[in-house]
Protein backbone atom coordinates (compact mmCIF):
# COMPACT_ATOMS: atom_id res chain seq x y z
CA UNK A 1 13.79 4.57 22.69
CA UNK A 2 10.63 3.25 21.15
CA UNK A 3 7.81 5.64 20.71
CA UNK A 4 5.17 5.85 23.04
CA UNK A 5 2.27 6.66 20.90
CA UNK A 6 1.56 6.66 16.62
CA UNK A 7 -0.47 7.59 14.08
CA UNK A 8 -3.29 5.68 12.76
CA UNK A 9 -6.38 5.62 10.57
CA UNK A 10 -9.59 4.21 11.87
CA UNK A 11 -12.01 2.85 9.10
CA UNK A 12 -16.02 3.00 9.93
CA UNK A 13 -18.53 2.17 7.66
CA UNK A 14 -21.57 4.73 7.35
CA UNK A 15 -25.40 4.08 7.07
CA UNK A 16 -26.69 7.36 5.00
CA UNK A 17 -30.03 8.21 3.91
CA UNK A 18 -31.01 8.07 0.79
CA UNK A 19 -30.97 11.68 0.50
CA UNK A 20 -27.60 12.01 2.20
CA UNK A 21 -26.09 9.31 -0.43
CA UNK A 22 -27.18 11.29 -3.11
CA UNK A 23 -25.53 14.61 -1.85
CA UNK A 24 -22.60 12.97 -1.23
CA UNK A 25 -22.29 11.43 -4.81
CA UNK A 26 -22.88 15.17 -5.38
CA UNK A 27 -19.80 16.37 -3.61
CA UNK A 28 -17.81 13.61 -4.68
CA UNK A 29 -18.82 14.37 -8.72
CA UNK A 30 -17.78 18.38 -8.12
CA UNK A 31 -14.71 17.08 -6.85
CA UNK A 32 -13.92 15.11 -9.61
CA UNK A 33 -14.59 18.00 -12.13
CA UNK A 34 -12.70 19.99 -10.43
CA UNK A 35 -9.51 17.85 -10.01
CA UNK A 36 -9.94 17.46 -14.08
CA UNK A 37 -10.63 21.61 -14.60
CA UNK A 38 -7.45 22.12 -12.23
CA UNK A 39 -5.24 19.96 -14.06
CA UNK A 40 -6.54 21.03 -17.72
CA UNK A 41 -5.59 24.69 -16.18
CA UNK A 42 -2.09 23.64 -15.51
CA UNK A 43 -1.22 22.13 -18.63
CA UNK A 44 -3.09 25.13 -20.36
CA UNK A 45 -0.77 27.65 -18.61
CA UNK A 46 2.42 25.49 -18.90
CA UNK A 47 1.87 25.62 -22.45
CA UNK A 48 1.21 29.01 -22.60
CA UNK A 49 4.30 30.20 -20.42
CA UNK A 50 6.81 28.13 -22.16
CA UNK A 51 7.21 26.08 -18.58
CA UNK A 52 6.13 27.69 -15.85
CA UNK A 53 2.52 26.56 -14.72
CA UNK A 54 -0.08 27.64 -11.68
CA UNK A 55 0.72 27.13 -8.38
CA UNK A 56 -1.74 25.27 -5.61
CA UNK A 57 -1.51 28.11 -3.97
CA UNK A 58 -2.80 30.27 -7.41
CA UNK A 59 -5.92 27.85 -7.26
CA UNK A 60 -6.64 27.93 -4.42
CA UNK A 61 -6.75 31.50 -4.17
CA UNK A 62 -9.36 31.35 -7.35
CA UNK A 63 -11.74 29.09 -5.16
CA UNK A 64 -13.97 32.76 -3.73
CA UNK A 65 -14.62 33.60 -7.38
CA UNK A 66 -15.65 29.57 -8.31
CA UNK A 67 -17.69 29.71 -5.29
CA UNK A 68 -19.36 32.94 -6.11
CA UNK A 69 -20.22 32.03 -9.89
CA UNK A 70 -21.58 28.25 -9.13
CA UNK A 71 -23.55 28.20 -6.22
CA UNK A 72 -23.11 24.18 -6.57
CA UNK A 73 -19.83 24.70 -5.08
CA UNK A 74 -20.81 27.25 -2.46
CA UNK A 75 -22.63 24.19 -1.16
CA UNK A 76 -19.17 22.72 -0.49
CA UNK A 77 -16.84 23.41 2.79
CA UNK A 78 -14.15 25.18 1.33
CA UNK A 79 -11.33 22.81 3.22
CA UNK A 80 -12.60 19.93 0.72
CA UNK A 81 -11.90 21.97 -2.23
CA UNK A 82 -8.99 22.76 -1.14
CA UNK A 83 -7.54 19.38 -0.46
CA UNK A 84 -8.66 18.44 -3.96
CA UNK A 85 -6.07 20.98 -4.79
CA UNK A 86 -3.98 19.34 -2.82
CA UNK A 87 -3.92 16.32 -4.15
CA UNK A 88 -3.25 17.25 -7.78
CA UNK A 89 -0.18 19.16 -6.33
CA UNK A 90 1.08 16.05 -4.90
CA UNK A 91 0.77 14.00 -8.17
CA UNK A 92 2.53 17.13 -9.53
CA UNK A 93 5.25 16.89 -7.51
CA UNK A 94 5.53 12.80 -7.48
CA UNK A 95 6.02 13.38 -11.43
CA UNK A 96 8.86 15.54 -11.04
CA UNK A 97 10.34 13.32 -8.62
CA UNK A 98 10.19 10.11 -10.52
CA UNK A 99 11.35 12.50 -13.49
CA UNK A 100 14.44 13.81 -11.66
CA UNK A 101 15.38 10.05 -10.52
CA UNK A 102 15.09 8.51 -13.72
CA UNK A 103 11.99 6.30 -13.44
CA UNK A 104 9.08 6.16 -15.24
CA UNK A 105 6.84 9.12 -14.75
CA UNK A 106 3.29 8.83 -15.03
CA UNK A 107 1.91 12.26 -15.89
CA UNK A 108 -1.10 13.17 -13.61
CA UNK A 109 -4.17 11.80 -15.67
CA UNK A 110 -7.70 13.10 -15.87
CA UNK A 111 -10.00 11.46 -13.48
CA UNK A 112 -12.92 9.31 -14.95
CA UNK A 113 -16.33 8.36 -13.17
CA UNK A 114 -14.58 5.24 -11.72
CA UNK A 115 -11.44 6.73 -10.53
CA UNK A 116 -12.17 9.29 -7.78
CA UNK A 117 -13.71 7.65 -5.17
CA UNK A 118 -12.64 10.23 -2.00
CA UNK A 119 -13.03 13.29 -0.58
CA UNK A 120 -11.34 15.15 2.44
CA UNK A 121 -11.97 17.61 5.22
CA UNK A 122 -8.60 18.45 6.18
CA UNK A 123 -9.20 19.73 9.40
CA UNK A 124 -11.44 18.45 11.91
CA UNK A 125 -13.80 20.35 13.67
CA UNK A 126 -14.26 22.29 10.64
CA UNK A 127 -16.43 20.89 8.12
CA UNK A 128 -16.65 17.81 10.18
CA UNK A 129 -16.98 16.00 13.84
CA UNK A 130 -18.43 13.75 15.85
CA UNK A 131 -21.85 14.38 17.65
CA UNK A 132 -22.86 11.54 19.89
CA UNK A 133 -21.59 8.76 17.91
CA UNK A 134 -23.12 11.10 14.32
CA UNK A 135 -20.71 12.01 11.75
CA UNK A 136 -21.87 15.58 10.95
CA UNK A 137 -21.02 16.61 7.64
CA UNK A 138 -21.22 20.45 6.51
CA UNK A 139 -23.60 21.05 4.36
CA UNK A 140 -24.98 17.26 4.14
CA UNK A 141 -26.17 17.05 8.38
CA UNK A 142 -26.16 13.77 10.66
CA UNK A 143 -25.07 10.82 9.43
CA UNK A 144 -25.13 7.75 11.23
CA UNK A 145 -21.71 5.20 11.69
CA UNK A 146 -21.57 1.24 12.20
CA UNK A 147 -18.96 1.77 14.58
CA UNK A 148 -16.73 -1.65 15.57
CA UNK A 149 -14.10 0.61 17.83
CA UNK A 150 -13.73 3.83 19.61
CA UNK A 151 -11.85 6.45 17.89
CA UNK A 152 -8.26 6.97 19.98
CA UNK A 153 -6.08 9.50 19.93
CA UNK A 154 -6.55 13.31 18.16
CA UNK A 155 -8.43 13.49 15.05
CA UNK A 156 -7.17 15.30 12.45
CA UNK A 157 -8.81 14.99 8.91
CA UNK A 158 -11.80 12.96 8.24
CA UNK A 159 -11.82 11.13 4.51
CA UNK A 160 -15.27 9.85 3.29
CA UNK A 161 -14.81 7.45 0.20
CA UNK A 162 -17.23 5.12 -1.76
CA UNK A 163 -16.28 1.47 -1.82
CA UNK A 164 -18.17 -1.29 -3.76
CA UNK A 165 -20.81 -2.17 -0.71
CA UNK A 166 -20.84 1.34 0.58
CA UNK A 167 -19.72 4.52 1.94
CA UNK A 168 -17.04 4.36 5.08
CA UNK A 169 -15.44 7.41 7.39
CA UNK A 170 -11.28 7.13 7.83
CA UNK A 171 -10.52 9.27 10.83
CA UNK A 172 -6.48 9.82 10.58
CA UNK A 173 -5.90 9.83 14.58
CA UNK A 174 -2.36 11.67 16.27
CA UNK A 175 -1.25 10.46 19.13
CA UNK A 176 -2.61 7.03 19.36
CA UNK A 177 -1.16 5.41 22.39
CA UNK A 178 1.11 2.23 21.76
CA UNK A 179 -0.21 -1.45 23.19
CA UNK A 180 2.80 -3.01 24.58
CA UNK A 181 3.00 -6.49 24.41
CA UNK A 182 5.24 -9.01 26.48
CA UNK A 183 8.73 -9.42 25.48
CA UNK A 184 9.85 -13.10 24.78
CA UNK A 185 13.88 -12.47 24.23
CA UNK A 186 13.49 -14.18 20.82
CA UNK A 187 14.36 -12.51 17.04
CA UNK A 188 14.25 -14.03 13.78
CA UNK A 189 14.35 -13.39 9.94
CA UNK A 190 12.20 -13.59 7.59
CA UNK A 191 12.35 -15.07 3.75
CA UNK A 192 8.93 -13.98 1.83
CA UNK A 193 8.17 -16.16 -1.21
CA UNK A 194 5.73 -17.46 -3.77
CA UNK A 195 6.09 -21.51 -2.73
CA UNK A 196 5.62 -20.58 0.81
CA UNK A 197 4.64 -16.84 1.80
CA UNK A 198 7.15 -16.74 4.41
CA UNK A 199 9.48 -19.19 5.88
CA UNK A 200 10.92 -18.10 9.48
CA UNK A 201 14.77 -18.71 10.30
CA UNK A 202 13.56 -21.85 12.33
CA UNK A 203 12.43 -23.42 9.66
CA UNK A 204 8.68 -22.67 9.92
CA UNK A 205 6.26 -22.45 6.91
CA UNK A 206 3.28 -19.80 6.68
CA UNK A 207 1.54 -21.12 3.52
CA UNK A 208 0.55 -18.98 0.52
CA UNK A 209 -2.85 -18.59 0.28
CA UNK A 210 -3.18 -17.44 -3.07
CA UNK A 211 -6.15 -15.58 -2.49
CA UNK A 212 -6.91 -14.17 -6.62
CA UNK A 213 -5.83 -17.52 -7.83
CA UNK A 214 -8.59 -18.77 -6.19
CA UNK A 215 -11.28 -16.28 -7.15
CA UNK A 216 -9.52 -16.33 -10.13
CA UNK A 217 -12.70 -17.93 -11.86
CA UNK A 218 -15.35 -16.36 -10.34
CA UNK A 219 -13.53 -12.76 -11.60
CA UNK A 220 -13.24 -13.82 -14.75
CA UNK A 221 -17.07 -15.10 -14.94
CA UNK A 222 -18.19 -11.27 -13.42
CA UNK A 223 -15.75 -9.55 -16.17
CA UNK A 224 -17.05 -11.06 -18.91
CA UNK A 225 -20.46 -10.34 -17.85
CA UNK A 226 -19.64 -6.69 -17.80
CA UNK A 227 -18.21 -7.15 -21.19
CA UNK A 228 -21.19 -8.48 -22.75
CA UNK A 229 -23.57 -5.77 -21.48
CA UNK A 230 -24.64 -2.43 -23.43
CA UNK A 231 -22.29 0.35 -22.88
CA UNK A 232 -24.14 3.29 -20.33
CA UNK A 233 -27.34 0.32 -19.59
CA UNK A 234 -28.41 -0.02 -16.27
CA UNK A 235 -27.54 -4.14 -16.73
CA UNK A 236 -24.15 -2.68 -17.12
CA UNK A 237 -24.35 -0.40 -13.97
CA UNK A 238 -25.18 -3.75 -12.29
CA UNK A 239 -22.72 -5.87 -13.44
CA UNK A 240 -20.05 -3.50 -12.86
CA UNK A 241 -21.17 -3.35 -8.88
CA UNK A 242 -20.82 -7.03 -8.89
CA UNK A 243 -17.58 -7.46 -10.46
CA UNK A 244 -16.03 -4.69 -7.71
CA UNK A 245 -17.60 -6.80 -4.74
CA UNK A 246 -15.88 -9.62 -6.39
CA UNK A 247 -12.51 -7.57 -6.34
CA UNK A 248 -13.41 -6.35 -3.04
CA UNK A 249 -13.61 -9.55 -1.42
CA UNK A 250 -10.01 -10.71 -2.55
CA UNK A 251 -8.64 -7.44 -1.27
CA UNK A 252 -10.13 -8.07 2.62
CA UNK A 253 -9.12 -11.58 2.49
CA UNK A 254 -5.82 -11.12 1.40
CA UNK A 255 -4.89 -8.04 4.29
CA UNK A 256 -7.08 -9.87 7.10
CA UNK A 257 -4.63 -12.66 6.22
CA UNK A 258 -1.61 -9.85 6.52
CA UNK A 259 -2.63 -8.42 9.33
CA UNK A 260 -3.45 -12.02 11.63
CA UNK A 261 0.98 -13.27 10.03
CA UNK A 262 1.79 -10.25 11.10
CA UNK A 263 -0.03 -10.11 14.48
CA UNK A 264 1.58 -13.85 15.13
CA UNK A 265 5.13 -12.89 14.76
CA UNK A 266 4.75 -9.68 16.59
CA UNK A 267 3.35 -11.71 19.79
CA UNK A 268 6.25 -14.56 19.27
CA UNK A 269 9.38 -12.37 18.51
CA UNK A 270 10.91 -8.73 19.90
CA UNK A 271 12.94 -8.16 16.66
CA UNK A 272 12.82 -9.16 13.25
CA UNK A 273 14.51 -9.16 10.00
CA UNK A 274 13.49 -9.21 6.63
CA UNK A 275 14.90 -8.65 3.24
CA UNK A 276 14.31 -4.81 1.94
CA UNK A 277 12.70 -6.15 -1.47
CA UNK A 278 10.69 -3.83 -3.62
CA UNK A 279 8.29 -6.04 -5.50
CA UNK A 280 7.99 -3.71 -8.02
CA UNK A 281 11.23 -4.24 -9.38
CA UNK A 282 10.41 -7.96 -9.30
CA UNK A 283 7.77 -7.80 -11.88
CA UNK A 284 8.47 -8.45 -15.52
CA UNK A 285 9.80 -5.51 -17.74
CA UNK A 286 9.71 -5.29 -21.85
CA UNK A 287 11.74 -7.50 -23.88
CA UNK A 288 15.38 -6.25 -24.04
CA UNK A 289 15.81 -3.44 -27.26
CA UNK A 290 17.80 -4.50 -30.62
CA UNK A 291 21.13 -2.57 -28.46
CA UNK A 292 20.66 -4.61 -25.69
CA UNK A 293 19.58 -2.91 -23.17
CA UNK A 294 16.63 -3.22 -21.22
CA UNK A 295 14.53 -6.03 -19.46
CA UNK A 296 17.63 -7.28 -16.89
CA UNK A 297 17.81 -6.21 -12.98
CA UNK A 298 20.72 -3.86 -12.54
CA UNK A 299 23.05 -6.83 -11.17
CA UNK A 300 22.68 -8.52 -14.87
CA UNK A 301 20.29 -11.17 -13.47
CA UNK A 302 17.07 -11.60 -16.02
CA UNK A 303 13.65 -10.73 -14.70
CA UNK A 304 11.11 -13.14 -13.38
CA UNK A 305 9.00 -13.89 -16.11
CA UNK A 306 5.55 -14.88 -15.76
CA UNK A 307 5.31 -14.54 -11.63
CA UNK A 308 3.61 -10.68 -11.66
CA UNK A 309 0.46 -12.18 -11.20
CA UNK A 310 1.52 -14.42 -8.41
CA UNK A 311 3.58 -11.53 -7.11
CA UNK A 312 0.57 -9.43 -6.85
CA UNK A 313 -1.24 -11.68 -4.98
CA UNK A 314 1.15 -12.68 -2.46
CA UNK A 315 1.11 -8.44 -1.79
CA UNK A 316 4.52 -7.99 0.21
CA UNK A 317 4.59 -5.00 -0.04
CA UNK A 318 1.14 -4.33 2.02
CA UNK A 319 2.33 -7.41 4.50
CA UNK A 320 5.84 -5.22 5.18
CA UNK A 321 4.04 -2.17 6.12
CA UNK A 322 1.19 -4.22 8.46
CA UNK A 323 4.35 -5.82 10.07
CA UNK A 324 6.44 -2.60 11.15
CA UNK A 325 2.91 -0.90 11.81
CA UNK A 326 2.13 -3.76 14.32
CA UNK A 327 5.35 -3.39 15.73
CA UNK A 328 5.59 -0.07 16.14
CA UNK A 329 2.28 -0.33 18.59
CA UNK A 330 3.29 -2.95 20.21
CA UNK A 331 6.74 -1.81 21.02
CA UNK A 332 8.84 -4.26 19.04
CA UNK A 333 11.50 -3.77 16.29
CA UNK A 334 11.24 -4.58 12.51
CA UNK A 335 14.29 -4.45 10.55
CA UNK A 336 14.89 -4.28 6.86
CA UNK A 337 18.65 -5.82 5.98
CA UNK A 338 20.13 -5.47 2.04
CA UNK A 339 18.61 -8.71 -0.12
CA UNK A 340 21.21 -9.12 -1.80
CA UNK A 341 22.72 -13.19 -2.14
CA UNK A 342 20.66 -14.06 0.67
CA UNK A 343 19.70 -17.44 -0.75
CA UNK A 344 23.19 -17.50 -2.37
CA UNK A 345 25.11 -17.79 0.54
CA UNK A 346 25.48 -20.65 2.99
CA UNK A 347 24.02 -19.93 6.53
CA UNK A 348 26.24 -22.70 7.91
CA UNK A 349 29.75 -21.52 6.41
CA UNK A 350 29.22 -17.93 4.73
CA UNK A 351 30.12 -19.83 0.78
CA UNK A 352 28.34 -18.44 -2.05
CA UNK A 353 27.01 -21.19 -4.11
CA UNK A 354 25.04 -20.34 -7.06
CA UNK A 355 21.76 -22.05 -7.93
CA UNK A 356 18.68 -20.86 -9.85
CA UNK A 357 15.20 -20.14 -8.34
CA UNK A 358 14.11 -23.43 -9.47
CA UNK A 359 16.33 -25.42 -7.00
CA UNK A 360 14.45 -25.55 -3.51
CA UNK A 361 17.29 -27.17 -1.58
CA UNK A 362 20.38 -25.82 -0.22
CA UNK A 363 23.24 -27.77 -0.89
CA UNK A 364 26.58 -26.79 0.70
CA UNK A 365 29.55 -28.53 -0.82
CA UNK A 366 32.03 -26.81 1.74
CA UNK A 367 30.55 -27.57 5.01
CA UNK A 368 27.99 -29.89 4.13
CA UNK A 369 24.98 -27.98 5.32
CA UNK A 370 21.54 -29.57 3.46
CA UNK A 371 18.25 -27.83 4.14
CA UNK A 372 15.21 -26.04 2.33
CA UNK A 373 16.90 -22.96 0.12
CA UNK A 374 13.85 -20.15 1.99
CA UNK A 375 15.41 -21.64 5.67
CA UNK A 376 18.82 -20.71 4.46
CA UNK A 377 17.70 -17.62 2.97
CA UNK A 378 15.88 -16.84 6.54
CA UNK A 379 18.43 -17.69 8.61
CA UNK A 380 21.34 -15.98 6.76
CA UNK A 381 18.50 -12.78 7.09
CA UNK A 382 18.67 -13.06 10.10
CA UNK A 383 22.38 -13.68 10.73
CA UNK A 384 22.93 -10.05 8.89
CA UNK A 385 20.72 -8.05 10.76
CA UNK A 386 22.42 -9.49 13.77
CA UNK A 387 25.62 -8.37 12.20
CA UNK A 388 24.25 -5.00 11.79
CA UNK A 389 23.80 -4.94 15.47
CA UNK A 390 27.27 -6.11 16.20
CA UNK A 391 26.32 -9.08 17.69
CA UNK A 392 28.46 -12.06 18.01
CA UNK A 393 27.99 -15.71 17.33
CA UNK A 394 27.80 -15.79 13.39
CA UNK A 395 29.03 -18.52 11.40
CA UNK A 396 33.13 -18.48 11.28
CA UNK A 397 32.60 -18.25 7.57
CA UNK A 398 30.40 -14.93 7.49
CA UNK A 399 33.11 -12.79 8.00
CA UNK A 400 32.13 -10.35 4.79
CA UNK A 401 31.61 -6.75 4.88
CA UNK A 402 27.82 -6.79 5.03
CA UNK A 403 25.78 -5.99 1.69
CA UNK A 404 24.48 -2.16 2.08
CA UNK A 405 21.22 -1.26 1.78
């Protein structure tokens, strides 16, 4: 039974005072030092105790002395303090994860001027609220919100963060009630790609809109600008801002293009099926070592070389997670089914016919079937979720033992 409410994040963008923005460039700064101090302290004692290191829960307990010997931190609620804490726990314990599964680990780094950008008040109510359409800020007082919704739901942390044209609010809201919308009786799959960005098991196109290839040159005018001016000059400062607006931009256009797809499939179908990619793995490793090994997909197959950029722009991975989030609200199903030989097989008669990424027609020698190879690759999506189901009416050929997850 589909859930009748969800959790959400509303985004508001907030007009400070001068005064305010400079105290909260304040709290973000103390932040940031102490995210570095906290992690220098944990490599300090892990050295020291031949593996064992502090515990969030040590730190935190150290916060009444830090806030007793620098009154610049008394000045901060305690609850963002400790979700700075918080978060270098959770790097922590992303490391070991990625360490225990084999990946790549990405020790938790220091955080530069340009790097932290947020702060949190975990709880709200405490530290922060809402007074008569103010965001009231401990410590920092009344500041005023652009709001373009009303907030649903319960509120239960409050994030302020610094983008490139400003300083927004992200209320993270329980209990959101869903918006259901009408059910049509229809399901499809769906094939994301680079020559189209998705092509739906009817046969229907959305196009790519390449959004970075297109700013492409205006980025690369704004970066070299940057380049050219005086380390620590104000020019600098400037040029910086400009080239983030520039990055900024992209960003918007790209999810406001993710989130109207994904709104357009949610309002035509009740269920659909796409292939459980992870992009990452799609991106272009090293060159293989002398022994061998190295720079292949674990099925053998070579990497694609040469498409990260591309792959990056297209952004599946964001689109996914807009697409089961609009779902989810609006009471319909999204699927993920295995991706394996998807534009392999034939959707008419189940045959596996091999044919590199560079051939854009399906050609079925067995039963004939001609059409484009992402319409095949949708359709036989589709087919195996509907398998998964146990629903009838495949093709008499797909009679395999469906490709796990």
């Amino acid at each position: 039974m589909p859930e009748l409410s969800v959790r959400t994040t509303f985004k508001e963008k907030l007009k400070p005072t001068p005064e305010q923005e400079w105290a909260l460039e304040a709290v973000l700064w103390r932040c940031r030092t102490l995210y570095n101090a906290a992690l220098e302290q944990r490599i300090t004692w892990w050295r020291r105790g031949q593996g064992k290191s502090v515990t969030r829960f040590q730190q935190e307990a150290e916060l009444k002395e830090l806030r007793a010997a620098f009154p610049e931190y008394a000045a901060i609620h305690s609850h963002v303090l400790q979700d700075v804490l918080a978060r270098l726990d959770k790097t922590y314990q992303a490391f070991f994860r990625r360490l225990a599964n084999g990946e790549k680990p990405g020790f938790p780094r220091f955080q530069g001027r340009g790097r932290y950008h947020s702060f949190t008040s975990k709880e709200y109510g405490n530290g922060a609220r809402l007074d008569n359409g103010y965001l009231v800020l401990s410590k920092i007082g009344r500041v005023a919100v652009r709001w373009s919704r009303p907030v649903a739901g319960v509120i239960k942390t409050v994030t302020i963060s610094k983008e490139a044209d400003g300083w927004y609010v992200c209320f993270s809201c329980a209990e959101v009630p869903i918006q259901p919308l009408p059910l049509t009786g229809q399901e499809t799959g769906i094939d994301v790609g680079l020559v189209h960005f998705l092509t739906r098991a009817d046969g229907a196109h959305v196009p790519n809109p390449r959004h970075h290839r297109t700013a492409e040159r205006a980025v690369k005018k704004a970066q070299k600008r940057v380049s050219r001016r005086k380390q620590g000059s104000n020019r600098r400062k400037k040029a910086v801002k400009v080239l983030a607006k520039k990055h900024q931009h992209v960003r918007r256009q790209r999810a406001d293009f993710h989130h109207k797809t994904a709104l357009a499939l949610v309002q035509a179908y009740d269920t659909i099926f796409y292939e459980a990619i992870q992009p990452a793995n799609l991106m272009r490793r090293p060159a293989p070592k002398p022994d061998g090994t190295g720079g292949y997909l674990p099925n053998g197959a070579r990497r694609k070389a040469g498409l990260n950029k591309s792959i990056q722009d297209a952004g599946w991975g964001q689109f996914l997670s807009i697409l089961a989030f609009k779902a989810a609200c609006a009471g319909k199903r999204v699927e993920a089914v295995a991706p394996a030989y998807t534009s392999q097989e034939c959707s008419g008669c189940g045959e596996r016919i091999a044919k590199s990424l560079r051939v854009r027609t399906h050609v079925c020698m067995h039963c004939g079937l001609i059409l484009d190879r992402d319409e095949n690759a949708a359709k036989n999506i589709q087919w195996r979720g509907q398998r998964l189901r146990g629903l009838a009416g495949m093709p008499a050929g797909m009679n395999r033992e469906p490709v796990g997850l």
